[in-house]
N, C-alpha and C. Protein backbone atom coordinates (compact mmCIF):
# COMPACT_ATOMS: atom_id res chain seq x y z
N UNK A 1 0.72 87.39 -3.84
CA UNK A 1 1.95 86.87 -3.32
C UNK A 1 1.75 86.27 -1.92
N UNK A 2 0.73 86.97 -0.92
CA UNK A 2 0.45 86.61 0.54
C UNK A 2 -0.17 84.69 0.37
N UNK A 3 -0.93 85.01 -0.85
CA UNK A 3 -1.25 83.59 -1.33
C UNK A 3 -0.38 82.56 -1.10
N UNK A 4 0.63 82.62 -2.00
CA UNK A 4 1.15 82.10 -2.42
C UNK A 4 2.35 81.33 -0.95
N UNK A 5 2.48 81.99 -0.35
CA UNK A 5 3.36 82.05 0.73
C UNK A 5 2.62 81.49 2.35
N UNK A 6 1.31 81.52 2.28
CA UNK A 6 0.44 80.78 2.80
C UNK A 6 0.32 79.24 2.49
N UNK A 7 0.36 78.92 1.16
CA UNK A 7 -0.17 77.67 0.39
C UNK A 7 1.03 76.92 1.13
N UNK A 8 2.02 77.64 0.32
CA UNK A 8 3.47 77.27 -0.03
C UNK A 8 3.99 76.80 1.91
N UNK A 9 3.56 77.38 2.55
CA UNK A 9 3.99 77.38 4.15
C UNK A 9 3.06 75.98 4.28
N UNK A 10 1.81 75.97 4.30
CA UNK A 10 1.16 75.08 4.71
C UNK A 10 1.36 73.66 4.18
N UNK A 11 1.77 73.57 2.99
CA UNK A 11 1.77 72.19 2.13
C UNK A 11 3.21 72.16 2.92
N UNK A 12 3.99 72.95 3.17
CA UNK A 12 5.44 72.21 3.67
C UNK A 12 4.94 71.74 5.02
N UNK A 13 4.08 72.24 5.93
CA UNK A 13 4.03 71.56 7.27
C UNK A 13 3.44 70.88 7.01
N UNK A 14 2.64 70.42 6.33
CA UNK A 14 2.23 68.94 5.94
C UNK A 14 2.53 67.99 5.53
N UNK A 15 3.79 68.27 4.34
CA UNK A 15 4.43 67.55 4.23
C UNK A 15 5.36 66.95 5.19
N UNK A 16 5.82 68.00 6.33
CA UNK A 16 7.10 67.51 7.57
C UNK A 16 6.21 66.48 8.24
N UNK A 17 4.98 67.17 8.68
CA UNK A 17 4.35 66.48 9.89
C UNK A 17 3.91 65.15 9.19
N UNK A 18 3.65 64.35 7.98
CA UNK A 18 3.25 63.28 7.94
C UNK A 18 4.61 62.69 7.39
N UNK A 19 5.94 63.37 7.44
CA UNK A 19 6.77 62.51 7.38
C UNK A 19 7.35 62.03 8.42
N UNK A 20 7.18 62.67 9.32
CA UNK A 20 7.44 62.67 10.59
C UNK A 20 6.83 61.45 11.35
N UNK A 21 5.91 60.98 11.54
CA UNK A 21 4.72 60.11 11.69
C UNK A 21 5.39 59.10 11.04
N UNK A 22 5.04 59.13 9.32
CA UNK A 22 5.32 58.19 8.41
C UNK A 22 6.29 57.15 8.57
N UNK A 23 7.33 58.46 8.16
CA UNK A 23 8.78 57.66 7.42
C UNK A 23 10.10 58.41 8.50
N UNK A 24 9.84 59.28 8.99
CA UNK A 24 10.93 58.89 10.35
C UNK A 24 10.27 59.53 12.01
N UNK A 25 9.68 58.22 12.09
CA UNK A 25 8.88 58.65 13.62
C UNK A 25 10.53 59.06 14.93
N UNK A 26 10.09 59.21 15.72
CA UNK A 26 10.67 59.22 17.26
C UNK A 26 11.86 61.22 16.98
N UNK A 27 11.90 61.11 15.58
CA UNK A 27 12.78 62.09 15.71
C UNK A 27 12.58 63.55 15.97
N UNK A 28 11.46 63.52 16.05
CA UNK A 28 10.76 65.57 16.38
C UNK A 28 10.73 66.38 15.79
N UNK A 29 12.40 66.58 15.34
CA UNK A 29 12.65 67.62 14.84
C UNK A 29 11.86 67.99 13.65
N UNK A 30 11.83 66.75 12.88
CA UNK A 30 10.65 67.27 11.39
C UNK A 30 9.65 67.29 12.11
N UNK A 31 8.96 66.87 13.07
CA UNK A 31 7.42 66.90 13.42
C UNK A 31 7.57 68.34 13.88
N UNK A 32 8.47 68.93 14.50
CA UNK A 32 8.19 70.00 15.46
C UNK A 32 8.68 71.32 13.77
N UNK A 33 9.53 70.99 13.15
CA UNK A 33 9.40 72.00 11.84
C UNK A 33 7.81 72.07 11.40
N UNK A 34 7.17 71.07 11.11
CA UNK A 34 6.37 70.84 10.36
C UNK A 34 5.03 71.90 10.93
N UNK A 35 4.98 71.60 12.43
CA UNK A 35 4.34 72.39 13.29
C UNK A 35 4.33 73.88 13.48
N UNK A 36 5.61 74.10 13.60
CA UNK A 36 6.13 75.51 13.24
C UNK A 36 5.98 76.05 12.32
N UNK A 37 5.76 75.65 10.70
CA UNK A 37 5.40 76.26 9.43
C UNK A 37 3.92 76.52 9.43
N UNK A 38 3.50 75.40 9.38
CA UNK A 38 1.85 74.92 9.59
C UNK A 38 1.34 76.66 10.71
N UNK A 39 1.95 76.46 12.08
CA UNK A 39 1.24 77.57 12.69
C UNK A 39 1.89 79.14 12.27
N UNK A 40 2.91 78.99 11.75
CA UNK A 40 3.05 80.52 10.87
C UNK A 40 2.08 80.75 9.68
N UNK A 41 2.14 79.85 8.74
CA UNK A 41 1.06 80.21 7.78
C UNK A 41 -0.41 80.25 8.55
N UNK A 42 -0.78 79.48 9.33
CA UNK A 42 -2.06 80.42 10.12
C UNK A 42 -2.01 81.39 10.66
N UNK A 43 -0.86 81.93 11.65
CA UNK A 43 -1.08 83.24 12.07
C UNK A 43 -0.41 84.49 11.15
N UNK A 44 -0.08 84.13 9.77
CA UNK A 44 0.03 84.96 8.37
C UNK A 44 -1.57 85.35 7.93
N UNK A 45 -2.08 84.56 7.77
CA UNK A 45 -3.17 84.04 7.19
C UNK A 45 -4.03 85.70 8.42
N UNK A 46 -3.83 85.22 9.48
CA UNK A 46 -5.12 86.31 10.30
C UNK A 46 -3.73 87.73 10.11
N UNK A 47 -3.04 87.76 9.89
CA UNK A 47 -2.20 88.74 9.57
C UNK A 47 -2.54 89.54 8.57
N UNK A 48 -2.59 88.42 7.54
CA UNK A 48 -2.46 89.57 6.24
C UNK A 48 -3.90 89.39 5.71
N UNK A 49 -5.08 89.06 6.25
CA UNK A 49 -6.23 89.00 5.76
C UNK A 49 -7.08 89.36 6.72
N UNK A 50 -6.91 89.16 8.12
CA UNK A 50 -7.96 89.40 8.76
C UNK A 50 -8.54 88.35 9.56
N UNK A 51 -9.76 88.28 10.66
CA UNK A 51 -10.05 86.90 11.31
C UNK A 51 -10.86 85.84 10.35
N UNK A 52 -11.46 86.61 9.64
CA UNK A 52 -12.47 85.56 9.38
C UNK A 52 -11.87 84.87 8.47
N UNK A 53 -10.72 85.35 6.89
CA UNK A 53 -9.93 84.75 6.20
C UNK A 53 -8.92 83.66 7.33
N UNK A 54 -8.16 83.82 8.22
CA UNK A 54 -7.83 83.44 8.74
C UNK A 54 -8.34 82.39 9.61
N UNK A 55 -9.36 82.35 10.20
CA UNK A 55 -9.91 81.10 10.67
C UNK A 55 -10.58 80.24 9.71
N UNK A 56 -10.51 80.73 8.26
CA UNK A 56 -10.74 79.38 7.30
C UNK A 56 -9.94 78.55 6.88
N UNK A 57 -8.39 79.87 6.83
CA UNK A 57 -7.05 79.13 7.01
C UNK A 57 -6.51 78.02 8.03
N UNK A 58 -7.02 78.66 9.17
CA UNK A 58 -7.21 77.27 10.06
C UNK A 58 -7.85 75.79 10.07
N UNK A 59 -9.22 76.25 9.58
CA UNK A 59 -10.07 75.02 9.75
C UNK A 59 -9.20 74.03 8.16
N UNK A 60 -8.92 74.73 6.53
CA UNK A 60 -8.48 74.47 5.84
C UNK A 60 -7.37 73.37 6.35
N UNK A 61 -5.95 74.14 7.39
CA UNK A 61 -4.90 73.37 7.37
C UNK A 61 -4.79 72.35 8.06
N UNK A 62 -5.96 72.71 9.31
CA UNK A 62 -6.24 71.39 9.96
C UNK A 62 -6.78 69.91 9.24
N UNK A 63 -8.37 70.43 8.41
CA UNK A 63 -8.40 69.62 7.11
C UNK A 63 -7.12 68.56 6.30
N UNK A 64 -6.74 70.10 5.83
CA UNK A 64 -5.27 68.99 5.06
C UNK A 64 -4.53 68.18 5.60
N UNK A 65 -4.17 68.78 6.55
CA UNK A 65 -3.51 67.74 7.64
C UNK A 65 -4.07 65.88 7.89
N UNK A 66 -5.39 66.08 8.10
CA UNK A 66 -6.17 64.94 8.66
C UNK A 66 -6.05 64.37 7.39
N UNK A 67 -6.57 64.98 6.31
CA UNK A 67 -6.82 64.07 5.33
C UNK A 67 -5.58 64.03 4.29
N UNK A 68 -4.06 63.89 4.68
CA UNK A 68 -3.36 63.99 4.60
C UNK A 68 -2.58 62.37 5.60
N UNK A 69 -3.00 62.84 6.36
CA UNK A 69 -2.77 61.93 7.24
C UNK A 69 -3.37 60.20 6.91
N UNK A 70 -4.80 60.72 6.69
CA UNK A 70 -5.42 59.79 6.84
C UNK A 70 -4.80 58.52 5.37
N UNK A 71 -4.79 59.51 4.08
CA UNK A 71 -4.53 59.05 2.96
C UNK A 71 -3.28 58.10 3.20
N UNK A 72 -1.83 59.05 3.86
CA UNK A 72 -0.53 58.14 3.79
C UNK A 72 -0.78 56.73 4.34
N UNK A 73 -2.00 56.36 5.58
CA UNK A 73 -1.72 55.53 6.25
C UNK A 73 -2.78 54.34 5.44
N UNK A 74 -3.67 54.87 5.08
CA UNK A 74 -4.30 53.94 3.96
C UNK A 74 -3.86 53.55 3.04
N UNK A 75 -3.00 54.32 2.18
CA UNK A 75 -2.11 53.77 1.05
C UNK A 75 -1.11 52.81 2.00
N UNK A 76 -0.87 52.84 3.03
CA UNK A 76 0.47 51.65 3.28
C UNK A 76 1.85 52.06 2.84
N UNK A 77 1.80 53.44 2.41
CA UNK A 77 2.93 53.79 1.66
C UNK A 77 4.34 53.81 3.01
N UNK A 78 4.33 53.50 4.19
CA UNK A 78 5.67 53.46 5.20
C UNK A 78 5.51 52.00 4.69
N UNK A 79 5.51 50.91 4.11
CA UNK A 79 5.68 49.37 3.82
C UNK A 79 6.62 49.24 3.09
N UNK A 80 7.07 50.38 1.98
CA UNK A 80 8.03 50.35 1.08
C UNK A 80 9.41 50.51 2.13
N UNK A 81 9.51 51.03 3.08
CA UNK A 81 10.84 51.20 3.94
C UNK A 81 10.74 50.10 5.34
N UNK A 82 9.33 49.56 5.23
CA UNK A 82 10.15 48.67 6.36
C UNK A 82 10.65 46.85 6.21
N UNK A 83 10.82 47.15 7.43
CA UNK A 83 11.63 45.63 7.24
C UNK A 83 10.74 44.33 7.39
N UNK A 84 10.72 43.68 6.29
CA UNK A 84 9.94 42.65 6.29
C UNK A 84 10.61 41.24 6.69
N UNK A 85 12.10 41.04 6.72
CA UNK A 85 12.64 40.15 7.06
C UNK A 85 13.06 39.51 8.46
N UNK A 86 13.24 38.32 8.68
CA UNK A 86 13.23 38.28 10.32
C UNK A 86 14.66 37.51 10.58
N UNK A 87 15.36 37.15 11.56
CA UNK A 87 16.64 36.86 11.98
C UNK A 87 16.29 35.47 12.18
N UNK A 88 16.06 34.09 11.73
CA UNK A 88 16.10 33.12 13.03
C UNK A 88 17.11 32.33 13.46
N UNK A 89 18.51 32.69 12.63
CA UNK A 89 19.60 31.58 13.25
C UNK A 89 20.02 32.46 14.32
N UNK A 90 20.59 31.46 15.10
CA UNK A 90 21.58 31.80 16.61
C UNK A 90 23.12 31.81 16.44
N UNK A 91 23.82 32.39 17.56
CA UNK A 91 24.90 31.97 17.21
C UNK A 91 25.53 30.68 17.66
N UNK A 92 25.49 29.83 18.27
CA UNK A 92 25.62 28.25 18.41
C UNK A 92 24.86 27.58 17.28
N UNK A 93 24.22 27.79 16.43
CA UNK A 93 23.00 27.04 16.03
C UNK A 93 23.93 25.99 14.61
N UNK A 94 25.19 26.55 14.37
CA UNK A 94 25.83 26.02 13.18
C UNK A 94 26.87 24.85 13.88
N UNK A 95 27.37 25.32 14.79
CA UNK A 95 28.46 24.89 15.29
C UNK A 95 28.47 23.38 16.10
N UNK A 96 29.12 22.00 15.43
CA UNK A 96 29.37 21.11 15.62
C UNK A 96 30.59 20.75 16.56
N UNK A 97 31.09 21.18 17.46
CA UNK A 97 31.81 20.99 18.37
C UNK A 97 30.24 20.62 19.70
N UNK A 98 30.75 18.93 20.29
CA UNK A 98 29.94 18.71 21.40
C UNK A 98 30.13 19.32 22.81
N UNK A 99 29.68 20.07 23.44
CA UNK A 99 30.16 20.56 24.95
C UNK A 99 29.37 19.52 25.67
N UNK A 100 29.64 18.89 26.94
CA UNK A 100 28.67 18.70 28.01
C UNK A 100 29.08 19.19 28.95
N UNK A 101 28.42 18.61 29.95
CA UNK A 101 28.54 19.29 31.48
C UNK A 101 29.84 18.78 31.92
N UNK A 102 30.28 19.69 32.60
CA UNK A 102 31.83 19.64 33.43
C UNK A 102 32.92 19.79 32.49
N UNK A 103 32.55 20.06 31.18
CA UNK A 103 34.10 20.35 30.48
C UNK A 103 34.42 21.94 30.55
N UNK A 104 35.33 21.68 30.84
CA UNK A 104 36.07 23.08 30.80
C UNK A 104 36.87 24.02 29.74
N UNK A 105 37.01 25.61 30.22
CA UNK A 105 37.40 26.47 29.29
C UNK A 105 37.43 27.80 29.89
N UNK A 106 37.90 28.45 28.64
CA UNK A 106 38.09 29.48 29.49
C UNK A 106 37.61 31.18 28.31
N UNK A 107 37.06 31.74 28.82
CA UNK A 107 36.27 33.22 28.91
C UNK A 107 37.21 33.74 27.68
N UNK A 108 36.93 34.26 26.67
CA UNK A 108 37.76 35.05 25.89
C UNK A 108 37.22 36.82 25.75
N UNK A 109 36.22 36.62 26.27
CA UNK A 109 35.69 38.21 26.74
C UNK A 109 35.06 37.78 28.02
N UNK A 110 34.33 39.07 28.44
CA UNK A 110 33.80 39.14 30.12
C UNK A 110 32.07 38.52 29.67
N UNK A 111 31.93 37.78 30.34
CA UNK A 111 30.49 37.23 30.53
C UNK A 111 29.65 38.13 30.97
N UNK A 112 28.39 39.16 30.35
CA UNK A 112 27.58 40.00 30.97
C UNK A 112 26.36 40.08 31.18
N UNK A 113 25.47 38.91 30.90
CA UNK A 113 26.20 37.36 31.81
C UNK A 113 25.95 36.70 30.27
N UNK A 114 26.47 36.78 28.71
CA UNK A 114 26.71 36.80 27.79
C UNK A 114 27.55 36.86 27.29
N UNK A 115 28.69 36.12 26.77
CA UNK A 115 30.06 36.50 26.27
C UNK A 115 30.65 34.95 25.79
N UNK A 116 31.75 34.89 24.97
CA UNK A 116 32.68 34.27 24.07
C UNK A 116 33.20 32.92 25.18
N UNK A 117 33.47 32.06 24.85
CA UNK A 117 34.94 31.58 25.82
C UNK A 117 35.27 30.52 24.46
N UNK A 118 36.32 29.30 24.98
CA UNK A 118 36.89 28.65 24.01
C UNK A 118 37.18 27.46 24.86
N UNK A 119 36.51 26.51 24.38
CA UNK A 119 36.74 24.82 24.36
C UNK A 119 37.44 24.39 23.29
N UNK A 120 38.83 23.85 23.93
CA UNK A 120 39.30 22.47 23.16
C UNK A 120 39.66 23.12 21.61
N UNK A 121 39.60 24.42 21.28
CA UNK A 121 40.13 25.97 20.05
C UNK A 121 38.66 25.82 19.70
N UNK A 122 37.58 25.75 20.17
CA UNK A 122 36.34 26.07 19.36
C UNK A 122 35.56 27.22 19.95
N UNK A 123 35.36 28.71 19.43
CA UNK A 123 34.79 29.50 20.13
C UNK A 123 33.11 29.46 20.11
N UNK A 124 32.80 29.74 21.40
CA UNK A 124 31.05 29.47 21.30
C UNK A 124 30.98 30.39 22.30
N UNK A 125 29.55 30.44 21.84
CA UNK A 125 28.65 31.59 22.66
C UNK A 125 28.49 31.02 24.38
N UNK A 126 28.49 31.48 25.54
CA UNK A 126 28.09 31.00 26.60
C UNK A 126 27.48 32.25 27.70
N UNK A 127 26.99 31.65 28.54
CA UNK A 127 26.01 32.42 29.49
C UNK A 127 26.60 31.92 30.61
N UNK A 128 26.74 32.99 31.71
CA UNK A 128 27.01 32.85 33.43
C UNK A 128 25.79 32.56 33.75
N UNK A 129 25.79 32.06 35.26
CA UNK A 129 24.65 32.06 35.91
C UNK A 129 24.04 33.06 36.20
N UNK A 130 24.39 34.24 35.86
CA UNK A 130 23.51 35.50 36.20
C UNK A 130 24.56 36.38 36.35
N UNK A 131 25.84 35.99 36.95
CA UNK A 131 26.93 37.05 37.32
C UNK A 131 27.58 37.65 36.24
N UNK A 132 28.42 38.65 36.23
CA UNK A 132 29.69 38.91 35.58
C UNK A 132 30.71 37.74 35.79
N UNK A 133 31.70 37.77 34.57
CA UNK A 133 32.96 36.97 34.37
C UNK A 133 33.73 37.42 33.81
N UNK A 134 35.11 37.86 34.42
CA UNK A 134 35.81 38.22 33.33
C UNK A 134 36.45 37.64 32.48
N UNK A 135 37.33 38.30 31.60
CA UNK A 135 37.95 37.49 30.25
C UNK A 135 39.19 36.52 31.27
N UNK A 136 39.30 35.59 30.26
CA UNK A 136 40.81 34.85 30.69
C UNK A 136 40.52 34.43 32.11
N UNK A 137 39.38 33.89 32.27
CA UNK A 137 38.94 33.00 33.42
C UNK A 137 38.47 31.94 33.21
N UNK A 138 38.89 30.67 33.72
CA UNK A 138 38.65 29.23 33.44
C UNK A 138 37.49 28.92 34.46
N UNK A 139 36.62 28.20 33.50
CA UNK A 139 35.22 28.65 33.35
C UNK A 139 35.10 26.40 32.95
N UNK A 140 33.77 26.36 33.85
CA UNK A 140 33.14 24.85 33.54
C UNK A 140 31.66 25.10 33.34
N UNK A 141 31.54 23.93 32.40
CA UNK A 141 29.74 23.91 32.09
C UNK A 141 28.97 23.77 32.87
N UNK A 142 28.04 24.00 33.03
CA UNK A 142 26.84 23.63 34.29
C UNK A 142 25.76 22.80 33.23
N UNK A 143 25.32 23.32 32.86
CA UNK A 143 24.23 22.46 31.71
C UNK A 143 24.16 23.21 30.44
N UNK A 144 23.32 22.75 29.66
CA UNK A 144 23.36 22.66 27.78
C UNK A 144 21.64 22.54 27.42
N UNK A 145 21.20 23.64 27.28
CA UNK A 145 19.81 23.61 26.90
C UNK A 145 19.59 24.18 25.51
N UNK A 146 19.78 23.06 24.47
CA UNK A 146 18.93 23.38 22.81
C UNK A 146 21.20 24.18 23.04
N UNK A 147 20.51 25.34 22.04
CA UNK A 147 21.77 25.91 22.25
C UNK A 147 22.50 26.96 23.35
N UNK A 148 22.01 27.20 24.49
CA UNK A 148 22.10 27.80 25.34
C UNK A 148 23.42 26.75 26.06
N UNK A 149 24.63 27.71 26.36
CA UNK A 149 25.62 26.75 27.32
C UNK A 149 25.73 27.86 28.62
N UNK A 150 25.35 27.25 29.62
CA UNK A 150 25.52 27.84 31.14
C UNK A 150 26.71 27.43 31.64
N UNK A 151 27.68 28.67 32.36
CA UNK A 151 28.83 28.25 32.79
C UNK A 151 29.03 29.27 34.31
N UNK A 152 30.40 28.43 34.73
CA UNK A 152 30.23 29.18 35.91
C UNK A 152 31.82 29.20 36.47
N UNK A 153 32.48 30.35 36.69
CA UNK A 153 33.99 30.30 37.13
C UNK A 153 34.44 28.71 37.90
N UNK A 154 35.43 28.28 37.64
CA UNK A 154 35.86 27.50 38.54
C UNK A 154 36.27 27.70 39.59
N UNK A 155 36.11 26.92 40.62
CA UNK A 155 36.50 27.52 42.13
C UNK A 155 37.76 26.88 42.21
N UNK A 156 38.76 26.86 42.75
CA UNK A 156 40.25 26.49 43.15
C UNK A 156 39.81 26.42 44.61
């Protein structure tokens, strides 16, 4: 039964710790379970057998581990969950309304230094010069690069 409860301990921290790694890195908590089983079934192991059974249990789970390790990352098997697709439209990139320089509008959220405004009822993406802006501030172009529109409060 001590067997059995050894095996059974160790194949689960092996299993946590290369899922952990694998298929959900940054989160711990399975790495640090996985760790925690893994070093109970070794110090079971010099428990219920003695040192020398026990430090084979060691060298064993360390073994499994590596070559455990080594196998998931050779198979490629984290490829099935990741993301192979990439983003490349923008948000201006559709939109046929012409802006140039000096037309005006005004902020429909706060510029951070990124945010909404509205020309002429057409909403588009725009950029401050670096500052904050808040919403419902009448706002003129400075320049128009590709799709990038730079704007900047109007002064009164």
């Amino acid at each position: 039964m001590e067997w059995l409860i050894i095996i059974g301990l160790m194949l689960l921290g092996t299993f946590l710790i290369v899922a952990e790694i694998i298929f959900v890195p940054g989160t711990t908590v399975v790495g640090i379970l996985g760790f925690v089983f893994s070093a109970y079934c070794i110090y079971l192991g010099y428990d219920y057998f003695g040192p020398t059974t026990g430090t084979l249990i060691l060298i064993a789970g360390l073994l499994l581990n590596i070559i455990a390790l080594v196998i998931a990352f050779k198979g490629r098997s984290w490829e099935r969950f990741s993301l192979k697709g990439t983003m490349t439209g923008k948000y201006n990139d559709d939109f046929k309304f012409d802006v140039k320089v000096g037309d005006k509008g005004t902020t429909i959220s706060s510029l951070k230094p990124i945010g909404k405004a509205i020309f002429d009822d057409h909403e588009i993406e725009v950029r401050s010069n670096g500052g904050y802006v808040d919403e419902n501030i009448e706002i003129e172009v400075l320049r128009v690069e590709s799709s990038k529109i730079f704007v900047q409060p109007v002064k009164n």
